[in-house]
N, C-alpha and C. Protein backbone atom coordinates (compact mmCIF):
# COMPACT_ATOMS: atom_id res chain seq x y z
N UNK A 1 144.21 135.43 108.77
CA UNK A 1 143.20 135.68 107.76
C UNK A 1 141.95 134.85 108.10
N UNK A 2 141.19 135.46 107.91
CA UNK A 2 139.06 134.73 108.54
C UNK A 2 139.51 133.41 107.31
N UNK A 3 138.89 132.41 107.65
CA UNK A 3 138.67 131.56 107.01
C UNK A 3 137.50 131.45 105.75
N UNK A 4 136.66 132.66 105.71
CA UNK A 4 136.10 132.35 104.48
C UNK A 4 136.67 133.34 103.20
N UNK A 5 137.70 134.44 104.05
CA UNK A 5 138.51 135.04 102.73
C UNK A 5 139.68 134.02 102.52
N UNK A 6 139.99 133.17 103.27
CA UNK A 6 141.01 132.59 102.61
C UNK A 6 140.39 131.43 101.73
N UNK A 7 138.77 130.83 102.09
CA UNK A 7 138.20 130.46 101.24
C UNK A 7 137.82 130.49 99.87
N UNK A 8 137.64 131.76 100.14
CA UNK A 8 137.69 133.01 98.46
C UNK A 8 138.64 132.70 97.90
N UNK A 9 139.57 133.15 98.59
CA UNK A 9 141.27 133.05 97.87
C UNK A 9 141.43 132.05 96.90
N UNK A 10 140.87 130.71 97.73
CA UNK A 10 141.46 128.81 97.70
C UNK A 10 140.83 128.91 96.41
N UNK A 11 139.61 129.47 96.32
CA UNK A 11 138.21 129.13 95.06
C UNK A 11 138.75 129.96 94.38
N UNK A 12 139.45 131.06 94.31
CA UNK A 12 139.53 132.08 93.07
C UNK A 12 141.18 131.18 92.02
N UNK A 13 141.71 131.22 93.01
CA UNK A 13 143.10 130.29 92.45
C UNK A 13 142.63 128.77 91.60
N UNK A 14 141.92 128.27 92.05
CA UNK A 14 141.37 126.87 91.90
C UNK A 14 140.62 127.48 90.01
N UNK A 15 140.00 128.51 89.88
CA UNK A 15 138.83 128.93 89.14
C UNK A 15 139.78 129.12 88.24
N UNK A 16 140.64 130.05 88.33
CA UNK A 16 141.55 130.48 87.79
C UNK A 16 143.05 130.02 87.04
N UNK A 17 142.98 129.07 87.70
CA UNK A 17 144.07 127.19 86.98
C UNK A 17 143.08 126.98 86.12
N UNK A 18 142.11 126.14 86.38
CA UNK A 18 141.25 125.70 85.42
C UNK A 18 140.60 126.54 84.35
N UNK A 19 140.03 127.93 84.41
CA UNK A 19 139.95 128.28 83.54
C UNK A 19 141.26 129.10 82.40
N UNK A 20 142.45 129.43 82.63
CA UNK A 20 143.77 129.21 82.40
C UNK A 20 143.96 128.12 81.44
N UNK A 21 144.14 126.84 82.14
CA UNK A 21 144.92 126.16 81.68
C UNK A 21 143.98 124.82 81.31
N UNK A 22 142.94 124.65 82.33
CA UNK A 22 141.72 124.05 81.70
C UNK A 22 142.35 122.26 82.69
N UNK A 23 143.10 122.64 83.30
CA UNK A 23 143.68 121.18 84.53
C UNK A 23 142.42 120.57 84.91
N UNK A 24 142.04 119.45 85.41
CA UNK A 24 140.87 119.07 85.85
C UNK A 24 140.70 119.80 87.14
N UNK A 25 138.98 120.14 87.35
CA UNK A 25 138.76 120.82 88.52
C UNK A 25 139.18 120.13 89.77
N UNK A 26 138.86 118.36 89.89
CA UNK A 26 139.02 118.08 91.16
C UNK A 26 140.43 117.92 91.58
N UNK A 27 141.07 117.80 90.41
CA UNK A 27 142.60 117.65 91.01
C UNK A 27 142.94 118.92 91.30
N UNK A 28 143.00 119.97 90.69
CA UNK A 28 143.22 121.02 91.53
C UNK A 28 142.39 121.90 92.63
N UNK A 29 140.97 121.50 92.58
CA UNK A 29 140.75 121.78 93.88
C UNK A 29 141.70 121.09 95.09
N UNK A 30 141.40 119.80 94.87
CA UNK A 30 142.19 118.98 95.53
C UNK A 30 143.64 119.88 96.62
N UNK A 31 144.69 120.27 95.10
CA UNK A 31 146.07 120.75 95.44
C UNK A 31 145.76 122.32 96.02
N UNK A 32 144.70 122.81 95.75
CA UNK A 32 144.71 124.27 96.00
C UNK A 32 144.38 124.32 97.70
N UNK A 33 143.81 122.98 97.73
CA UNK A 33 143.09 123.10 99.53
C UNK A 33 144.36 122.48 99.80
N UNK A 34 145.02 121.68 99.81
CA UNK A 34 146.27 121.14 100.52
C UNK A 34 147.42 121.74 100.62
N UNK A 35 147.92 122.90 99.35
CA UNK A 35 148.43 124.07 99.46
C UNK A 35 148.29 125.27 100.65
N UNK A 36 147.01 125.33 101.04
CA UNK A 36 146.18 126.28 102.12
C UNK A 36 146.01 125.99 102.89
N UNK A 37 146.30 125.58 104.25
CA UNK A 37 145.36 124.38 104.95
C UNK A 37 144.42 125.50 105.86
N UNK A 38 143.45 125.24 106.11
CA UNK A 38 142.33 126.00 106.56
C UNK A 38 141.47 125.00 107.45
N UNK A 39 140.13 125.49 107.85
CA UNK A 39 139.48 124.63 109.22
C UNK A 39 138.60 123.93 107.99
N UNK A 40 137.98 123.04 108.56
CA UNK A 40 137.04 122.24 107.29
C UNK A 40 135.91 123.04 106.96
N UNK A 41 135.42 123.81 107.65
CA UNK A 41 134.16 124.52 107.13
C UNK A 41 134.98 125.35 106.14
N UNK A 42 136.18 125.65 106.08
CA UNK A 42 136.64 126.73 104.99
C UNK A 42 137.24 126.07 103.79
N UNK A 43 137.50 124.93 104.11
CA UNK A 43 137.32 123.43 102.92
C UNK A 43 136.18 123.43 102.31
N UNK A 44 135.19 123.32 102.93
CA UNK A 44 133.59 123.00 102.80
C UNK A 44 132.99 124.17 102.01
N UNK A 45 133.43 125.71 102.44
CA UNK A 45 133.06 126.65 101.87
C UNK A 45 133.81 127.04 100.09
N UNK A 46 134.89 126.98 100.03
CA UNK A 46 135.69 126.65 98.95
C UNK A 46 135.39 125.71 98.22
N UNK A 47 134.97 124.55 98.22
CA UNK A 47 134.59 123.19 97.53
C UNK A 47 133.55 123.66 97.36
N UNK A 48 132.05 124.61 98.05
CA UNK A 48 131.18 124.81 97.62
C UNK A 48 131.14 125.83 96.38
N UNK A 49 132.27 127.10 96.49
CA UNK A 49 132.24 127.87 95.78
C UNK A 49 132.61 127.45 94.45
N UNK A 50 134.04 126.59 94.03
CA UNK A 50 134.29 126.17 93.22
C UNK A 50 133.09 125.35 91.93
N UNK A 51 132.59 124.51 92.77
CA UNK A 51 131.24 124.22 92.37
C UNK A 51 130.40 124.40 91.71
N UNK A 52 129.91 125.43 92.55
CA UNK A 52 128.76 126.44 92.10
C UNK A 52 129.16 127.15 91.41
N UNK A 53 130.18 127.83 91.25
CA UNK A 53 130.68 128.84 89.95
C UNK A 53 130.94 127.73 88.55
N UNK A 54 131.27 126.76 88.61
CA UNK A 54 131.45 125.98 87.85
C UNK A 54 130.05 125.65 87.32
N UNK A 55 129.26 124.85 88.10
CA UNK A 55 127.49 124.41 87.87
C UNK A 55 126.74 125.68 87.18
N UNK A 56 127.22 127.04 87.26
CA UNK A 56 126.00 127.74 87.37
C UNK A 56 127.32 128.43 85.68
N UNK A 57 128.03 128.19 85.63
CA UNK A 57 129.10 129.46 84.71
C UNK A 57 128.11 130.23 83.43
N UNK A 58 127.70 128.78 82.98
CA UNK A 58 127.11 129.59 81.67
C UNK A 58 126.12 130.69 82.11
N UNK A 59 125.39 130.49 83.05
CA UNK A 59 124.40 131.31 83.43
C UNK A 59 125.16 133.09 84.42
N UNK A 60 126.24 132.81 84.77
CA UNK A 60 127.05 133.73 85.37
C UNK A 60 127.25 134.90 84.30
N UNK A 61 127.89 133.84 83.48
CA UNK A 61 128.84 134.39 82.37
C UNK A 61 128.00 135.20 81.15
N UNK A 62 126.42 134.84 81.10
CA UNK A 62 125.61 135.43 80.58
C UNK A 62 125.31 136.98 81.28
N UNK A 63 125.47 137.08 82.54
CA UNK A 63 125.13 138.52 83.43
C UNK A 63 126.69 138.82 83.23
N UNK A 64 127.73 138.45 83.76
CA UNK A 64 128.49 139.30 82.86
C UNK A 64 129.01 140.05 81.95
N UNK A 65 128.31 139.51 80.77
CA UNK A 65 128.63 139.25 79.73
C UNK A 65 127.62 140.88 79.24
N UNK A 66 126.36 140.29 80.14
CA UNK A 66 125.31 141.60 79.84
C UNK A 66 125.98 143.15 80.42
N UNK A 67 126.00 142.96 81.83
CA UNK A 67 126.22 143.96 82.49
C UNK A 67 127.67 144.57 82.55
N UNK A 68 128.62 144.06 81.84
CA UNK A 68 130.01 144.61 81.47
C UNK A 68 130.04 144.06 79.79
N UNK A 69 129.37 144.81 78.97
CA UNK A 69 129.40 144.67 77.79
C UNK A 69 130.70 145.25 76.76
N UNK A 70 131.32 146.29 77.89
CA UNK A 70 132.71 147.23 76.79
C UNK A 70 133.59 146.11 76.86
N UNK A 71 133.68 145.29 77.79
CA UNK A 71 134.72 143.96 78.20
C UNK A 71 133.88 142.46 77.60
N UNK A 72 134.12 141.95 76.16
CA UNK A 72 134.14 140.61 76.01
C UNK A 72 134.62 140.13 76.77
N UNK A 73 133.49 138.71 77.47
CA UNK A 73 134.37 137.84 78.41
C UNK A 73 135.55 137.06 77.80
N UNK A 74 135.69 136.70 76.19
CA UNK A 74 136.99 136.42 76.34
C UNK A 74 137.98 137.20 76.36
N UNK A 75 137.92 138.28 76.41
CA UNK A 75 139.36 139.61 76.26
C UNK A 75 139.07 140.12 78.19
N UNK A 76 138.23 139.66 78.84
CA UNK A 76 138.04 140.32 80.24
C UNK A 76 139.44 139.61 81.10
N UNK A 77 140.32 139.87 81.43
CA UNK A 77 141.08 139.60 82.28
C UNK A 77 140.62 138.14 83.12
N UNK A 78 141.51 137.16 82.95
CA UNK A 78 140.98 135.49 83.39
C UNK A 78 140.99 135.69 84.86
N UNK A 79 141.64 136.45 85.93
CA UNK A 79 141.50 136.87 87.40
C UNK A 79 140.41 137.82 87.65
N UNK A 80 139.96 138.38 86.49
CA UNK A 80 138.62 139.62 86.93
C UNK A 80 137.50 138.53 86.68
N UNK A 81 137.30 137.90 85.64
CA UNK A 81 136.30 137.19 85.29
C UNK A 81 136.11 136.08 86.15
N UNK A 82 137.02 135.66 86.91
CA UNK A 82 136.50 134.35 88.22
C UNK A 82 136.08 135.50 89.28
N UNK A 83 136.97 136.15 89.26
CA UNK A 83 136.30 137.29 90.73
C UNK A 83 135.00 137.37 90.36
N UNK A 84 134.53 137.85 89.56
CA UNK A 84 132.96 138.33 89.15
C UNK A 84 132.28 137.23 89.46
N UNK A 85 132.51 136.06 89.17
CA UNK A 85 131.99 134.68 88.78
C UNK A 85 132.17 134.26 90.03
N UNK A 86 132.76 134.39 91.32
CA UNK A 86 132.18 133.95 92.74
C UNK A 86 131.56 135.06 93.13
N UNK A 87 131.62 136.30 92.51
CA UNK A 87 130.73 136.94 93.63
C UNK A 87 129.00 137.07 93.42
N UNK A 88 129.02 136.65 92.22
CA UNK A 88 127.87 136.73 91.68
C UNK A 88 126.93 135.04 92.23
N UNK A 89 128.31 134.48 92.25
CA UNK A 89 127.75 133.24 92.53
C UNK A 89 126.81 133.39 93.48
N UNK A 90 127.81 134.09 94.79
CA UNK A 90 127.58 133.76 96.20
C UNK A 90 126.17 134.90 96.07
N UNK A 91 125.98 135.95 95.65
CA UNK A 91 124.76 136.65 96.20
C UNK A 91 123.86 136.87 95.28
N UNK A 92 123.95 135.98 94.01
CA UNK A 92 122.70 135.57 93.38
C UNK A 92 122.40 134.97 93.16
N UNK A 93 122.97 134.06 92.42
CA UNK A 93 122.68 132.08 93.18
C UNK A 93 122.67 131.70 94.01
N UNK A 94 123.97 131.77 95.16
CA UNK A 94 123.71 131.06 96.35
C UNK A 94 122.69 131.81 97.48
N UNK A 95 123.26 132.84 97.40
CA UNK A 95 121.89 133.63 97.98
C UNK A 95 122.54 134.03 99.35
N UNK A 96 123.01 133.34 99.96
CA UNK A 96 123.78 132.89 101.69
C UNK A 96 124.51 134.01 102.04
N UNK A 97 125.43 134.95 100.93
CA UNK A 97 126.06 135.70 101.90
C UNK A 97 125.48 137.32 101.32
N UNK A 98 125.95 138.14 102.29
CA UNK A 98 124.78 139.51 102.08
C UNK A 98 125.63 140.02 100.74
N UNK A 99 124.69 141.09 100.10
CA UNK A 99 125.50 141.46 98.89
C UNK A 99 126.31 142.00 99.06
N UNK A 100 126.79 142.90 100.27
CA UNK A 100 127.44 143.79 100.53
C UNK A 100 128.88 143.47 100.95
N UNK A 101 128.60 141.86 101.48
CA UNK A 101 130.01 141.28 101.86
C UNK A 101 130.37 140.75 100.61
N UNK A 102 129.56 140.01 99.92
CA UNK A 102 130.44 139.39 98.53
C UNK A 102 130.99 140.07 97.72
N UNK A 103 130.88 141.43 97.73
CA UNK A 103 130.78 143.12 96.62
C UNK A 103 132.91 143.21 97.61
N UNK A 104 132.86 143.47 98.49
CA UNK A 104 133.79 144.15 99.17
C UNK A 104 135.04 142.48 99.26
N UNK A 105 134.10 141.81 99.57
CA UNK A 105 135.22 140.58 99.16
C UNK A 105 135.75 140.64 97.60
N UNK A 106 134.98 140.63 96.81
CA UNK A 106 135.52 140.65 95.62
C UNK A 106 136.42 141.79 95.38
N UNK A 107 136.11 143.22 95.67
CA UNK A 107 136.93 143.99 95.55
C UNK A 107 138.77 143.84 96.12
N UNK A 108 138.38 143.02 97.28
CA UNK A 108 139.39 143.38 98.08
C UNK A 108 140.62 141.64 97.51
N UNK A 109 139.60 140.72 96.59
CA UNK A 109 140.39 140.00 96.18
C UNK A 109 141.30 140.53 94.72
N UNK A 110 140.28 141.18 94.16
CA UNK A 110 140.82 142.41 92.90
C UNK A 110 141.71 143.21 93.65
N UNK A 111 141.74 143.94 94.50
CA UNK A 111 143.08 144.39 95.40
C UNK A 111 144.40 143.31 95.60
N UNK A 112 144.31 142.57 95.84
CA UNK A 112 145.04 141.62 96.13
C UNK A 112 145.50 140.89 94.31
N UNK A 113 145.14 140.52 93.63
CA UNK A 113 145.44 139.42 92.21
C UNK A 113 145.03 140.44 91.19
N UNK A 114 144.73 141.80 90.91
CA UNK A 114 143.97 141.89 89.95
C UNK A 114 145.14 143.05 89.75
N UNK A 115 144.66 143.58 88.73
CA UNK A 115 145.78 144.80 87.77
C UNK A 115 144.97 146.17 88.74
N UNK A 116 145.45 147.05 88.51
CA UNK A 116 145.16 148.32 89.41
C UNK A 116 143.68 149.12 89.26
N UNK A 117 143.80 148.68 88.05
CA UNK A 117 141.95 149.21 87.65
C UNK A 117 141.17 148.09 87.88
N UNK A 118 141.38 147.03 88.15
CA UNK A 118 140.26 146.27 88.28
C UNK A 118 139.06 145.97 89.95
N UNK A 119 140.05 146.61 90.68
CA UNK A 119 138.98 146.62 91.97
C UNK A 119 137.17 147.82 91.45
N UNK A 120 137.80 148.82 90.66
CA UNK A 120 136.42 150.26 90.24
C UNK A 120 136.15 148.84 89.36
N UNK A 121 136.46 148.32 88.65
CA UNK A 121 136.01 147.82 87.76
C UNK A 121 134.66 146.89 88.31
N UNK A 122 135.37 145.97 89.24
CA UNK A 122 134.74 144.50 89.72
C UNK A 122 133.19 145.57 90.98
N UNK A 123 133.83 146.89 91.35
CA UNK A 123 132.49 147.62 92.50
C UNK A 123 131.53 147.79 91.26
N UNK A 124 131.68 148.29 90.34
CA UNK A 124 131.07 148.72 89.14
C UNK A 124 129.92 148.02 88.63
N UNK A 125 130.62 146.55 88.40
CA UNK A 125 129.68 145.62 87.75
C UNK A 125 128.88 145.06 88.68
N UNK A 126 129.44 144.65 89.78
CA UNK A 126 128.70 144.21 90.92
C UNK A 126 127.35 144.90 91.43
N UNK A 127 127.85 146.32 91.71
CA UNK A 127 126.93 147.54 92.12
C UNK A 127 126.03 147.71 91.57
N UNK A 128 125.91 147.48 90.20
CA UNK A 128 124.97 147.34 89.17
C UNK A 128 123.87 146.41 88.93
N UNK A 129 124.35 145.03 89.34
CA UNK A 129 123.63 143.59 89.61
C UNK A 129 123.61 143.88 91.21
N UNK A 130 124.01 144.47 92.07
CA UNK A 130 123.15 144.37 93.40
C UNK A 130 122.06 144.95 93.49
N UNK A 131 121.67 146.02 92.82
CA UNK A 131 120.43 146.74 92.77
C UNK A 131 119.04 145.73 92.13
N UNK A 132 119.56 144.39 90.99
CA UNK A 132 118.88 144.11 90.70
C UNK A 132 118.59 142.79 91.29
N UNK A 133 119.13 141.83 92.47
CA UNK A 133 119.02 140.57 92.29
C UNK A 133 117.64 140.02 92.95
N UNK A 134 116.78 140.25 93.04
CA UNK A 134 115.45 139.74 92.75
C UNK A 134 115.07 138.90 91.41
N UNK A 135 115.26 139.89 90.70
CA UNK A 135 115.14 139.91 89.38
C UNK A 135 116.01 139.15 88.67
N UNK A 136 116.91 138.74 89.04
CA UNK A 136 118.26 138.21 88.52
C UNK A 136 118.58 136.65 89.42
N UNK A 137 117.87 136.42 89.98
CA UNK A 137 117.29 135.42 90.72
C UNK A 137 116.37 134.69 89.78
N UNK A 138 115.02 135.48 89.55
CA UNK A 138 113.77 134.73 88.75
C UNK A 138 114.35 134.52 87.99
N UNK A 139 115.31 135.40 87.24
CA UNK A 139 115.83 134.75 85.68
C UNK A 139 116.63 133.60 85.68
N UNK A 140 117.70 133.70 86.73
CA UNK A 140 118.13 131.95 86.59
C UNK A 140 117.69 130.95 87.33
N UNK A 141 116.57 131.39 87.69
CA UNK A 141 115.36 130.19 88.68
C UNK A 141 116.20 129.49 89.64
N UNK A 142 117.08 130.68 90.29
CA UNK A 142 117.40 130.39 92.00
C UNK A 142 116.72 130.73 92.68
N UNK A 143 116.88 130.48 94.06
CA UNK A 143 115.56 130.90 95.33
C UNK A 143 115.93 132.31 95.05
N UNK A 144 114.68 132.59 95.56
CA UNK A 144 114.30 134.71 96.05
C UNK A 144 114.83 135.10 97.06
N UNK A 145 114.94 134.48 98.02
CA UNK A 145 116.03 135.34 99.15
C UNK A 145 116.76 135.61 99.28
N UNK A 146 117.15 136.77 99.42
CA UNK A 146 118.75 137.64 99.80
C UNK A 146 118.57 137.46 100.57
N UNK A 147 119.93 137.61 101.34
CA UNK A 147 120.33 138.72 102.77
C UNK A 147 120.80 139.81 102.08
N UNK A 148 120.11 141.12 102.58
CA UNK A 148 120.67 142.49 102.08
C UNK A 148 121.39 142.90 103.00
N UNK A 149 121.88 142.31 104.59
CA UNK A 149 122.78 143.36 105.34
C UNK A 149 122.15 142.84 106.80
């Protein structure tokens, strides 16, 4: 497995304890990377994601919240709602990876942890905020640059 989907993986499990069960983040980041062992940049990338989905949530959880409105985030499935919440991280806050890879990663982690409808679900909402992240950028006063591809 590439080291930044198993990165995904490390950060979605990690997101997903803590918002669950509410464990402290660093101790289970901590156990989730020592559970996995991976190269350090995929340490490095995971510790970043965790992070940043964490630093940025309220502001995540507000575009969620907008752009999948039939789903309250508290009734949204606690494995759909971290999926959303790194992918949004990574290609509208962080900006770094293209939209098109964070869209298909997320899907394919909703393939993997999520209930059977939730991969249409997670292309859906995503697909929707990829058309807009310029715009969705200025609003949470992250940098303007994408990579589109």
């Amino acid at each position: 497995m590439k080291t930044r989907r198993r990165a995904r993986r490390t950060a979605l499990e990690t997101l997903y304890e803590v918002d669950l069960v509410s464990h402290p983040l660093g101790v289970v980041l901590n156990e989730r990377v020592s559970a996995n062992p991976m190269e350090s940049k995929g340490i490095t990338f995971t510790s970043m994601l965790v992070r940043g989905v964490t630093e940025h949530q309220k502001a995540i959880d507000t575009l969620i919240a907008r752009y999948a409105p039939e789903w309250p985030l508290d009734q949204m499935a606690v494995i759909d709602r971290n999926i959303l919440r790194i992918a949004i991280f990574e290609f509208v806050v962080d900006g770094d990876t293209p939209v098109k890879v964070a869209i298909n990663e997320a899907v394919e982690l909703a393939k993997s942890y999520a209930s059977d409808s939730a991969p249409r679900f997670i292309n859906g909402v995503l697909g929707t905020l990829a058309n807009m992240v310029p715009d969705l950028q200025k609003e949470l006063g992250v940098k303007e640059e994408v990579v589109v591809e």
